[in-house]
Structure formats: structure tokens, C-alpha cells
Protein backbone atom coordinates (compact mmCIF):
# COMPACT_ATOMS: atom_id res chain seq x y z
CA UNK A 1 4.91 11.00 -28.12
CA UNK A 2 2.75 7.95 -26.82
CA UNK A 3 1.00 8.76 -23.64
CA UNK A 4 0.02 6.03 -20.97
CA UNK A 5 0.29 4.82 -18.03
CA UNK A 6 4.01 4.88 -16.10
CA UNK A 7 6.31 2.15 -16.31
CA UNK A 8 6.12 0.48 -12.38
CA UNK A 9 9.41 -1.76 -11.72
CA UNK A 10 7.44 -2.60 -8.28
CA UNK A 11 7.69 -5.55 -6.65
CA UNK A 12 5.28 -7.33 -3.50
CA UNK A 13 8.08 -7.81 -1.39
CA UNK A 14 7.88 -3.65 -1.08
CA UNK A 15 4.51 -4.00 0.49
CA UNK A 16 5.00 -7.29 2.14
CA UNK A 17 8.32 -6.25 4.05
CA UNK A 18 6.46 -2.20 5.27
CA UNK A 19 3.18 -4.46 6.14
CA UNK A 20 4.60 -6.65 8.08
CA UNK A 21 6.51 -3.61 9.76
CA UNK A 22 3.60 -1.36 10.03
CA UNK A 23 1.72 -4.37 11.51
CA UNK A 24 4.38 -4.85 14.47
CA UNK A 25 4.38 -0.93 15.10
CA UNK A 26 0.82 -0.02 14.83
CA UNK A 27 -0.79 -2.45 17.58
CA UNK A 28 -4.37 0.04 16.43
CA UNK A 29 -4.47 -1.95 12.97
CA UNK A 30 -5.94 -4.42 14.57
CA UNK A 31 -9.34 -2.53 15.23
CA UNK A 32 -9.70 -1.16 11.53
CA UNK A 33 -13.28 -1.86 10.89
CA UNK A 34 -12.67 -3.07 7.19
CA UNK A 35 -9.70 -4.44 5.15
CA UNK A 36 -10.06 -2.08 3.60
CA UNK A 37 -9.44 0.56 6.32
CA UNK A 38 -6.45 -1.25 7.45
CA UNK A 39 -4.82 -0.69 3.74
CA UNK A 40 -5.86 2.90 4.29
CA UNK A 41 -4.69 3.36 7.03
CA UNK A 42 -1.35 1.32 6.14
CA UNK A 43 -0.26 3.14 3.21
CA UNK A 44 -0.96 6.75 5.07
CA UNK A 45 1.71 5.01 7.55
CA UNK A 46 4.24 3.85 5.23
CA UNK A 47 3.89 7.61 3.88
CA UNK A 48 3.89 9.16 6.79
CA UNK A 49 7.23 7.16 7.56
CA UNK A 50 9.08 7.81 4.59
CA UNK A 51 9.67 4.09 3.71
CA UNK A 52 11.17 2.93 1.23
CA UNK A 53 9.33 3.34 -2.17
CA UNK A 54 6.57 5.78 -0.53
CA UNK A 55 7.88 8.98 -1.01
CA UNK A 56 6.96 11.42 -3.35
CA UNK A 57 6.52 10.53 -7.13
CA UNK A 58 6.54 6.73 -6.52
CA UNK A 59 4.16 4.43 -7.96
CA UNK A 60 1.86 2.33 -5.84
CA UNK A 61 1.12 -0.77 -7.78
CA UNK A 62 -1.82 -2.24 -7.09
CA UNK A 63 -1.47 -5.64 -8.23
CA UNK A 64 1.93 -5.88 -6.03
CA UNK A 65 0.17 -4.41 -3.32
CA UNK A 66 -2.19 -7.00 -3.28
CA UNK A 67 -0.02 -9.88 -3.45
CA UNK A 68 2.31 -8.45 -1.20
CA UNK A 69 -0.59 -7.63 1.50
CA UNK A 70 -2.53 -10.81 0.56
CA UNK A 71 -5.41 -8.95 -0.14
CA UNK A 72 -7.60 -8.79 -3.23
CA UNK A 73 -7.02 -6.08 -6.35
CA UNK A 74 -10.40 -5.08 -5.42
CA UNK A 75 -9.40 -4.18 -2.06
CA UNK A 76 -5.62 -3.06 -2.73
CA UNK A 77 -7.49 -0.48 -5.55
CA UNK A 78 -10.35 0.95 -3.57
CA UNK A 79 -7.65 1.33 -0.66
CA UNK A 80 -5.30 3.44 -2.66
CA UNK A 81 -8.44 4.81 -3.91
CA UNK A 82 -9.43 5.90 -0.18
CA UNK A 83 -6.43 7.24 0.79
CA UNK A 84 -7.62 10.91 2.72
């Protein structure tokens, strides 16, 4: 049995299309102190919220995080990092 990392089929429009959402619904993103508090605090609200392709055992992809957020990998990583 080979053992590595799960197979992600995930795409940026995922993140792009909650962002965007979260970003029209949250009006208190606006006074997150870093980027990457707003990430933070964006993927505890897309969790939170049960969208799409943030429930339980789905795989947050950092790269397509990033390029759907337009944020750097850096930032996309330590935010899913961060997550309390």
C-alpha cells in the first residue's frame, strides 16, 4: 500500500465563488488586521456555513485557495495553518 498525501480534485473557483460570498455577508472582514486573519477568519465562515466543499472530510487545497482568493501560498498555508 503506498501512503501519501490525498488526491484533491479542487478547483479556485471553490474559494473564489464562497470569498466573494463571505465578503458580501461579513461587512467585519474588512477590519481583519492581517490577510492573513481575513483567510482565518474566512474559512471558519465557509465552515461554519456548510458551503459547498467545507464540510467534513474535504480537502482544502492550498494552492487553489490561493489563486482563488488572490492571495499568496504563503498566506493561503499559514491561514489554513491558523485556523482555531
Amino acid at each position: 500500500m503506498t501512503i501519501g498525501r490525498p488526491k484533491s480534485n479542487d478547483f479556485p473557483l471553490k474559494y473564489q465563488e464562497s470569498y466573494r460570498l463571505y465578503q458580501l455577508s461579513e461587512p467585519r472582514h474588512a477590519q481583519a488586521a492581517t490577510a492573513i486573519d481575513d483567510l482565518t477568519t474566512y474559512l471558519e465562515w465557509a465552515i461554519a456555513n456548510r458551503e459547498p466543499g467545507f464540510g467534513e472530510g474535504d480537502i482544502i487545497n492550498v494552492s487553489a485557495l490561493a489563486k482563488g482568493v488572490k492571495k499568496s501560498r504563503n498566506t493561503a498555508g499559514t491561514s489554513v495553518s491558523a485556523r482555531r
